[in-house]
C-alpha atoms as a PDB file:
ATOM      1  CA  UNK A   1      13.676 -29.328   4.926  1.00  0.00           C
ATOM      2  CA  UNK A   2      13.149 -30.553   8.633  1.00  0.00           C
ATOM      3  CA  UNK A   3      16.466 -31.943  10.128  1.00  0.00           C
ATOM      4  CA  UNK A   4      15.696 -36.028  10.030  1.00  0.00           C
ATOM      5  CA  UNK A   5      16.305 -37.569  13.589  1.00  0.00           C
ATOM      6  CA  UNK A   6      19.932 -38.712  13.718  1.00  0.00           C
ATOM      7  CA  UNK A   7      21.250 -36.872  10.905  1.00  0.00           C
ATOM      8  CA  UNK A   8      23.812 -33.833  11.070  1.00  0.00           C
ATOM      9  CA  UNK A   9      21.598 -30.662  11.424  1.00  0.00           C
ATOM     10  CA  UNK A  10      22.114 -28.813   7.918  1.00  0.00           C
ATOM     11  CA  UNK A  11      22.709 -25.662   7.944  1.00  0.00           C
ATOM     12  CA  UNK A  12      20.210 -23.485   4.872  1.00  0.00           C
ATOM     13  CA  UNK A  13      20.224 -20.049   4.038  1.00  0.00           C
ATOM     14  CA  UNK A  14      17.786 -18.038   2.684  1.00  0.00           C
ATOM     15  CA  UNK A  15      16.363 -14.691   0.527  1.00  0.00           C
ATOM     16  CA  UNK A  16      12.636 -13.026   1.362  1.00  0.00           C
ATOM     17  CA  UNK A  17      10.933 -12.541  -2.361  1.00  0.00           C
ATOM     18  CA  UNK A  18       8.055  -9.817  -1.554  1.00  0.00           C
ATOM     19  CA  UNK A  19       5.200 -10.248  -3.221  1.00  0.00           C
ATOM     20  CA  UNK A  20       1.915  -7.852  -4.346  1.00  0.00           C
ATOM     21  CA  UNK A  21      -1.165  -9.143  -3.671  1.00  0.00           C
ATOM     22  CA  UNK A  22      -3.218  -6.654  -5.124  1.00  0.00           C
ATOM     23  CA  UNK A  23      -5.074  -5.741  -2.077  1.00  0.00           C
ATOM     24  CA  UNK A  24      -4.618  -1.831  -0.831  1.00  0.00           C
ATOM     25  CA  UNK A  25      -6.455  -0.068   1.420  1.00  0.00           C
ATOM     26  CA  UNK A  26      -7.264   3.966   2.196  1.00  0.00           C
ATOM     27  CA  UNK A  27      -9.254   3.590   5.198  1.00  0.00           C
ATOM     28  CA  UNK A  28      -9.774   1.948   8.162  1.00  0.00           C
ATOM     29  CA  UNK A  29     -13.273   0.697   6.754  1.00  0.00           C
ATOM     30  CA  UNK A  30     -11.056  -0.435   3.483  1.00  0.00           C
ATOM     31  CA  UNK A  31      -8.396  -2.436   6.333  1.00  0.00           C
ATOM     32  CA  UNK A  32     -11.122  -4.229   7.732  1.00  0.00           C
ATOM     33  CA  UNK A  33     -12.801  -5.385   4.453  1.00  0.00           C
ATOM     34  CA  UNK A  34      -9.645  -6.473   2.851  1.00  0.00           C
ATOM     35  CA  UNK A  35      -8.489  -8.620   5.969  1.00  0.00           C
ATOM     36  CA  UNK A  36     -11.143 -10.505   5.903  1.00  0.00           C
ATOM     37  CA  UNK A  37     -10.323 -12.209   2.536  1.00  0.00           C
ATOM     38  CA  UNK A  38      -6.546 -11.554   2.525  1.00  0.00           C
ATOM     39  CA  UNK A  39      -3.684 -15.054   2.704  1.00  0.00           C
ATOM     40  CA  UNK A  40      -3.036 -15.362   5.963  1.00  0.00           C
ATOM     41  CA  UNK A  41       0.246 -15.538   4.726  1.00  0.00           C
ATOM     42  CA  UNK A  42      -0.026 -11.600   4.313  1.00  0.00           C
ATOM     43  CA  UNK A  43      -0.608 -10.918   7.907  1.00  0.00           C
ATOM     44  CA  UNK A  44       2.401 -13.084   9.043  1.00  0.00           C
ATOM     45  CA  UNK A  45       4.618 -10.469   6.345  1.00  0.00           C
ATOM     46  CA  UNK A  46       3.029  -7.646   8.187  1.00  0.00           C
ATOM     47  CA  UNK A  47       4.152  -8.909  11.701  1.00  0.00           C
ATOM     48  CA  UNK A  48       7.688 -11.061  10.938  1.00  0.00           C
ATOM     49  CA  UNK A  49       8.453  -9.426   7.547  1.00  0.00           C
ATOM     50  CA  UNK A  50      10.118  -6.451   9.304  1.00  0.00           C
ATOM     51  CA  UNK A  51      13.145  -8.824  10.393  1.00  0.00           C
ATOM     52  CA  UNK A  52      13.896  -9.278   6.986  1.00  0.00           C
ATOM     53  CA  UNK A  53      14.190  -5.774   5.977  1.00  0.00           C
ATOM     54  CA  UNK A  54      17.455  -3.305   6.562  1.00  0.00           C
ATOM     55  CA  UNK A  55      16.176  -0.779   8.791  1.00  0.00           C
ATOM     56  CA  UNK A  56      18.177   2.613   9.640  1.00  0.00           C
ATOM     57  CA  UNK A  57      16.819   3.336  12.833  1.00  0.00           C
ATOM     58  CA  UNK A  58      14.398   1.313  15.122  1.00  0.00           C
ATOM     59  CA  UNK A  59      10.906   1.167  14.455  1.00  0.00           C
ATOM     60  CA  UNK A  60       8.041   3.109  16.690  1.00  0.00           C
ATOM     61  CA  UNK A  61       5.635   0.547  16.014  1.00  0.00           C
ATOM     62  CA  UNK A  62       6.209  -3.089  16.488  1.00  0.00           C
ATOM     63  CA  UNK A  63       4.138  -4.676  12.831  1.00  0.00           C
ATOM     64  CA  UNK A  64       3.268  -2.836   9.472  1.00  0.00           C
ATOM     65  CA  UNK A  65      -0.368  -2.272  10.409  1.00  0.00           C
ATOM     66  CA  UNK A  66       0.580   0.093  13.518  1.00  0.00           C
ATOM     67  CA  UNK A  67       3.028   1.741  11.686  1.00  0.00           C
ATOM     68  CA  UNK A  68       0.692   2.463   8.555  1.00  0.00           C
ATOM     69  CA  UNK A  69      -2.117   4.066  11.244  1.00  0.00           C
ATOM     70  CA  UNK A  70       0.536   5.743  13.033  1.00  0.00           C
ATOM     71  CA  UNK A  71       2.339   7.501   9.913  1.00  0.00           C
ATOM     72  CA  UNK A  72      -0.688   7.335   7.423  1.00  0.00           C
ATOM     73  CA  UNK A  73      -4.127   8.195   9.564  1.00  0.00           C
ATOM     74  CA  UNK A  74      -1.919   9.885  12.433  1.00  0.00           C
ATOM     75  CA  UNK A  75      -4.331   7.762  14.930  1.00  0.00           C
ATOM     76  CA  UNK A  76      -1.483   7.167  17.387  1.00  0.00           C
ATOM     77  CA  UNK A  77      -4.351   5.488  19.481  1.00  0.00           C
ATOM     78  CA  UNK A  78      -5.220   2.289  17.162  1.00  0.00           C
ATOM     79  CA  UNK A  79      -1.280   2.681  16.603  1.00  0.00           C
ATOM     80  CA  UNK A  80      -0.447   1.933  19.864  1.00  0.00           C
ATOM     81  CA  UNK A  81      -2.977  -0.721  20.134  1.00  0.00           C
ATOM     82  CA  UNK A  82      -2.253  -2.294  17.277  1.00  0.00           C
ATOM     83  CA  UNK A  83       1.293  -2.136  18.357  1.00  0.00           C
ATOM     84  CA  UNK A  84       0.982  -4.478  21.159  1.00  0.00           C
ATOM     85  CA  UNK A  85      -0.499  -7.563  18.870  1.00  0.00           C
ATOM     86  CA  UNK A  86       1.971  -9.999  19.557  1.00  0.00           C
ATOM     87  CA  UNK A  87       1.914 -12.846  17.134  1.00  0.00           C
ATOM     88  CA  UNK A  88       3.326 -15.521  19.718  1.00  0.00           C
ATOM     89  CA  UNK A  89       0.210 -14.958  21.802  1.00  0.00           C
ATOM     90  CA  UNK A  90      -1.698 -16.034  18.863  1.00  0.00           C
ATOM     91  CA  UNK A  91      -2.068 -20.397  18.504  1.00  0.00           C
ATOM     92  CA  UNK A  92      -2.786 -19.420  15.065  1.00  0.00           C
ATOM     93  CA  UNK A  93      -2.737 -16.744  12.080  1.00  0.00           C
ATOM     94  CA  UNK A  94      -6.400 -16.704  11.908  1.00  0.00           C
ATOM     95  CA  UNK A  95      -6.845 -15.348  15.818  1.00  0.00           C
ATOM     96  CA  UNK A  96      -4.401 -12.692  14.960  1.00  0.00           C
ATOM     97  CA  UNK A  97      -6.207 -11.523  11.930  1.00  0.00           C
ATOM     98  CA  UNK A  98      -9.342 -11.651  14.236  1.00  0.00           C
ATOM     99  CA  UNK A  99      -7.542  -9.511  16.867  1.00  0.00           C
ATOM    100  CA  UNK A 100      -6.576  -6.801  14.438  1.00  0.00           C
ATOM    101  CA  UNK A 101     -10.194  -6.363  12.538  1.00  0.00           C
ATOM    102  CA  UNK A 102     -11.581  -6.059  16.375  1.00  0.00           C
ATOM    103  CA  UNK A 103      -9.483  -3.314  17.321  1.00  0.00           C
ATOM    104  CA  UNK A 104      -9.910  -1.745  14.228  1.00  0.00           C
ATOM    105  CA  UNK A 105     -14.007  -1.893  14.197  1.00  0.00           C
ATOM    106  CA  UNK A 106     -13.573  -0.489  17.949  1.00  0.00           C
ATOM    107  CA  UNK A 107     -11.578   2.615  17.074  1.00  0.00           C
ATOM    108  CA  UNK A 108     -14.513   2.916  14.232  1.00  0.00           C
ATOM    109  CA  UNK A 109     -16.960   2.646  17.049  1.00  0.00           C
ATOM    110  CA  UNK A 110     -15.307   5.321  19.195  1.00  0.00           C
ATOM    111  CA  UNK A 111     -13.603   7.723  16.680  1.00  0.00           C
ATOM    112  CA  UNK A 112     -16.482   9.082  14.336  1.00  0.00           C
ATOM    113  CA  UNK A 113     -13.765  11.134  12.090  1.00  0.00           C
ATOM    114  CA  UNK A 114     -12.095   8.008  12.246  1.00  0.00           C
ATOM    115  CA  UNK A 115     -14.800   6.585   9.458  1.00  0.00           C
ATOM    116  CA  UNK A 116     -13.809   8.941   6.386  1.00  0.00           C
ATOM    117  CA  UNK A 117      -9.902   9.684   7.801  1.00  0.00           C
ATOM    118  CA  UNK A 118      -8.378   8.886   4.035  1.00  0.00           C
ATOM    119  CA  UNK A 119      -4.733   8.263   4.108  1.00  0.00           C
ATOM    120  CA  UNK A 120      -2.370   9.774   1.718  1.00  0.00           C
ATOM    121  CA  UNK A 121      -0.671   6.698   0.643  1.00  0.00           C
ATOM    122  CA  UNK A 122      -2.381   3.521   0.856  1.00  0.00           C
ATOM    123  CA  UNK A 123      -2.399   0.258   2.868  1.00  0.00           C
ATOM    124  CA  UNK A 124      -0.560  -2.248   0.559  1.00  0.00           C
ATOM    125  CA  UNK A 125      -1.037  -6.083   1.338  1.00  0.00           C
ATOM    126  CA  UNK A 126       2.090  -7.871   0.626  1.00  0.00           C
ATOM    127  CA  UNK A 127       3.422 -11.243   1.008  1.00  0.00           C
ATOM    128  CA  UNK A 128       7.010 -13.043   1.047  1.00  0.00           C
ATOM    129  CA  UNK A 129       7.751 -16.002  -0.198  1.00  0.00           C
ATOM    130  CA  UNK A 130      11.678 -17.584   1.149  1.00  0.00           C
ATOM    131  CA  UNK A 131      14.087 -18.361  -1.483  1.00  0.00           C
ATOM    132  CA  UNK A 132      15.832 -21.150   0.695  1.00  0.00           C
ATOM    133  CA  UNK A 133      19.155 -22.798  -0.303  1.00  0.00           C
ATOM    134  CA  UNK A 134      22.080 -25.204   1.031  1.00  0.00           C
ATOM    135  CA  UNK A 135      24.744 -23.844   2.760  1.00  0.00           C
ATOM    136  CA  UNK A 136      26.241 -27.108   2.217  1.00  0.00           C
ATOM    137  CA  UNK A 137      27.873 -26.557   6.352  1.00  0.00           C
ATOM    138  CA  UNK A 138      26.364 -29.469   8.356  1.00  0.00           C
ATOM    139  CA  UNK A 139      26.998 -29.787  12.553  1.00  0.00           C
ATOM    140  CA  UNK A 140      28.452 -33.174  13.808  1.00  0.00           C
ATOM    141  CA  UNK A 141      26.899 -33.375  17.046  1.00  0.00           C
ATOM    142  CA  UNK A 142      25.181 -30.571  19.497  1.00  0.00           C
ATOM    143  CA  UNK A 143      28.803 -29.628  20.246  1.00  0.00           C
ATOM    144  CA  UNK A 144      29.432 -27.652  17.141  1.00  0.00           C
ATOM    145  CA  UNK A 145      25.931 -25.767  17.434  1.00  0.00           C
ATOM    146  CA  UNK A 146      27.459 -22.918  19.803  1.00  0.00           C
ATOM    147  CA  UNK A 147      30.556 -22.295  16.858  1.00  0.00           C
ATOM    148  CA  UNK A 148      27.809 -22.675  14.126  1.00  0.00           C
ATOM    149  CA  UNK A 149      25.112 -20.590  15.472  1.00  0.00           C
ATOM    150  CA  UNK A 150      27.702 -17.714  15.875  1.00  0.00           C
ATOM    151  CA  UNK A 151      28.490 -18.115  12.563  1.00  0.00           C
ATOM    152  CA  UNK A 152      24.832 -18.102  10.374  1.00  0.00           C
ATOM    153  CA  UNK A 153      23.870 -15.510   8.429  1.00  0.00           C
ATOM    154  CA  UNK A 154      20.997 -13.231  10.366  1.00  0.00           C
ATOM    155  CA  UNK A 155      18.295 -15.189   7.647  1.00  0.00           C
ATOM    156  CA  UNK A 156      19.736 -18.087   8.411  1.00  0.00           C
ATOM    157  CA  UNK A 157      18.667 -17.786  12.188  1.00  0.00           C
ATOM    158  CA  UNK A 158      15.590 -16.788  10.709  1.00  0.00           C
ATOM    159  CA  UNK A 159      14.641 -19.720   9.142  1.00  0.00           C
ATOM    160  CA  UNK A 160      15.643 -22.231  11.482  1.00  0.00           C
ATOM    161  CA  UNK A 161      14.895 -20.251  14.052  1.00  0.00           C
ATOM    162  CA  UNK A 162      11.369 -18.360  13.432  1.00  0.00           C
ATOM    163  CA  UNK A 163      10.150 -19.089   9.999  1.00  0.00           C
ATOM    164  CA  UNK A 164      10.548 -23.483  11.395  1.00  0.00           C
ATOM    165  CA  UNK A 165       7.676 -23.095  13.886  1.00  0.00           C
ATOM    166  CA  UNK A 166       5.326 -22.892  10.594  1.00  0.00           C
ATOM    167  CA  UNK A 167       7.292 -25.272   8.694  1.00  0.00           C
ATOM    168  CA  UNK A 168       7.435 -28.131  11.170  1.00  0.00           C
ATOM    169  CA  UNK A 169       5.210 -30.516  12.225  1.00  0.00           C
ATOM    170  CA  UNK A 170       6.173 -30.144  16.105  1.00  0.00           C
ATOM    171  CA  UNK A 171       5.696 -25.885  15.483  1.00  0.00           C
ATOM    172  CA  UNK A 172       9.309 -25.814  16.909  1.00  0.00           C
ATOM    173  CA  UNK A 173      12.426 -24.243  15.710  1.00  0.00           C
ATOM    174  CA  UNK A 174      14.995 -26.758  13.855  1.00  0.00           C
ATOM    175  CA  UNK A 175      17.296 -26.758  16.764  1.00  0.00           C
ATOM    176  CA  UNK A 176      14.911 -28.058  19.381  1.00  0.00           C
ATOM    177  CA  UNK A 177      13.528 -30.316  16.868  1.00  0.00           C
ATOM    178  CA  UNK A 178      17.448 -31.592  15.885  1.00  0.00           C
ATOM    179  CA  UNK A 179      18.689 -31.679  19.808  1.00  0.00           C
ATOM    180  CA  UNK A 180      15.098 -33.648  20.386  1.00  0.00           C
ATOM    181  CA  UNK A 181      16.358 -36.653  18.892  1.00  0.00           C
ATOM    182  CA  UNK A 182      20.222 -36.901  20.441  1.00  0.00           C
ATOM    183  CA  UNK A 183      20.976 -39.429  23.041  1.00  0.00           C
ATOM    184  CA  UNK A 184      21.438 -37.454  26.546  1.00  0.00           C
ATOM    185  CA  UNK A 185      19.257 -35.342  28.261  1.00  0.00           C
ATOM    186  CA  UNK A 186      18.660 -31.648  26.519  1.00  0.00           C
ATOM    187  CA  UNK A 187      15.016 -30.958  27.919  1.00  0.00           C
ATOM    188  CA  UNK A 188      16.531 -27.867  29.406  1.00  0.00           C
ATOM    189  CA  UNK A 189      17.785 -26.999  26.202  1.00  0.00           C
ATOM    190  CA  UNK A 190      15.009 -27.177  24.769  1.00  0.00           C
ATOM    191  CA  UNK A 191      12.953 -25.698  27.348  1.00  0.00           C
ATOM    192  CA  UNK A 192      14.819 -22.407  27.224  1.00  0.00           C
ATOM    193  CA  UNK A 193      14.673 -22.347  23.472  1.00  0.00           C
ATOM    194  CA  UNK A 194      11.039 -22.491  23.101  1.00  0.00           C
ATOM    195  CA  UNK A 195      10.821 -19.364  26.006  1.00  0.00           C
ATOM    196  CA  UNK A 196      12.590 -17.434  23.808  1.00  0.00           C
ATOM    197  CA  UNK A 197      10.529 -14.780  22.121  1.00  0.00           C
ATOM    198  CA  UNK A 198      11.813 -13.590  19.009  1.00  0.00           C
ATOM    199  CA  UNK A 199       9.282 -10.836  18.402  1.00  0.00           C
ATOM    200  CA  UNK A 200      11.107  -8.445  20.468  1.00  0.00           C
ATOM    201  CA  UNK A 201      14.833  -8.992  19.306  1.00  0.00           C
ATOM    202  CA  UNK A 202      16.759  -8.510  16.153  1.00  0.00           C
ATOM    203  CA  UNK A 203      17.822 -11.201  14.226  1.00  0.00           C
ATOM    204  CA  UNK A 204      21.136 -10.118  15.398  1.00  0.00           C
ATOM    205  CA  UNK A 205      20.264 -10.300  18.714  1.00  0.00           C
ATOM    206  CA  UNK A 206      18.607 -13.408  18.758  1.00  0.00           C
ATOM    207  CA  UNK A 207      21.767 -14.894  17.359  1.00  0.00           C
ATOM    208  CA  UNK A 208      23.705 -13.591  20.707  1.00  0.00           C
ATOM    209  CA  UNK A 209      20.916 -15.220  22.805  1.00  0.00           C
ATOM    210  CA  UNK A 210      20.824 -18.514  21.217  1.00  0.00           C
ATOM    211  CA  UNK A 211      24.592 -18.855  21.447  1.00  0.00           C
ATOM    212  CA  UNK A 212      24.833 -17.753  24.593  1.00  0.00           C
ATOM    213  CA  UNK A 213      22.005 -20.233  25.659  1.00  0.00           C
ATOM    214  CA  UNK A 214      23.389 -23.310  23.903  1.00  0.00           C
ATOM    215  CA  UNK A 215      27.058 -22.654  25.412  1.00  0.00           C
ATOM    216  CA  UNK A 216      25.627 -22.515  28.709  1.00  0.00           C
ATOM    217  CA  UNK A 217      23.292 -25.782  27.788  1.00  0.00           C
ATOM    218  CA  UNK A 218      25.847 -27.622  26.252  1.00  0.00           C
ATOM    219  CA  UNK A 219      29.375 -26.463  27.971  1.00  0.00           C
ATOM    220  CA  UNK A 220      28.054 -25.341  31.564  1.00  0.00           C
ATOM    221  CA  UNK A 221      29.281 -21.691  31.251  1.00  0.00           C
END
């Protein structure tokens, strides 16, 4: 589903499908041992999935594991370290899993009741899998990306947007990729697209940024 170089940039939609994989976990000894064999797929729910999901009021914690230590174990100290993983910092899904089951075996090594804390409800390792369909809307030319971007659904900025740097080949989102291969100069562009980090935004508020960005990239204002 990568946008082909010269082509109109198609526009696709999409549905998170969550997933069970079996894996739960009481402890913080229980955490570490089932990170070490879970899909790395699991880890990128914990930290993205949250985008996907109606929320009623913002979150205290940043990914699923700090929230589950904060709420579950009441440690608001691995919480608030765990809180501060940022997955962009990360080249890959395996250094993030890394960084979470090493600040997890140092709270172990510093917090003694931390070894038998039991939480009341358990860890539960999920995964989502994108139900991804054509919107059947396609943009002419890099003109019509400030009126289209306006217009996507919030998952539809989050797969061209977020969920692309896995999918592609260049680990960039589908615009940069699509602008890439127009005649013209839209380094700029593109340069201020990939400094964009979408961890700490809404989908909804990543939408306002990347229109905003284009219109001044494209239009000049």
């Amino acid at each position: 589903m990568e946008q082909s170089n010269g082509d109109r940039f198609k526009i696709f939609d999409c549905a998170p499908v969550f997933i069970a994989t079996g894996l739960r976990a009481f402890n913080l000894r229980e955490i570490i041992e089932a990170l070490q064999t879970v899909h790395g797929g699991s880890i990128q729910h914990h930290f993205w999935g949250r985008l996907l999901r109606p929320v009623v009021e913002e979150p205290e914690y940043s990914n699923d594991f700090a929230a589950w230590a904060g709420r579950e174990l009441r440690d608001r100290v691995l919480a608030e370290r765990l809180s501060v993983l940022y997955p962009t910092d990360f080249s890959n899904v395996e250094e993030l899993r890394t960084a979470i089951i090493d600040l997890v075996e140092e709270r172990l090594d510093e917090d003694l009741p931390a070894h038998t804390e039991t939480a009341p409800q358990p860890f539960h390792f999920l995964m989502s899998q994108l139900v991804v369909f054509d919107t059947g809307n396609r943009i002419e030319d890099p003109g019509g990306l400030v009126d289209a971007v306006r217009g996507m659904s919030e998952e539809s900025i989050f797969f061209h947007f977020i969920e692309a740097r896995r999918r592609t080949d260049r680990h960039c989102d589908d615009f940069t990729a699509w602008l890439s291969s127009w005649p013209g100069d839209y380094s700029q562009i593109c340069a201020d697209l990939a400094a964009i980090d979408p961890y700490f935004s809404s989908l909804g508020e990543i939408r306002v940024i990347l229109e905003n960005l284009l219109r001044r990239g494209i239009y000049g204002f």
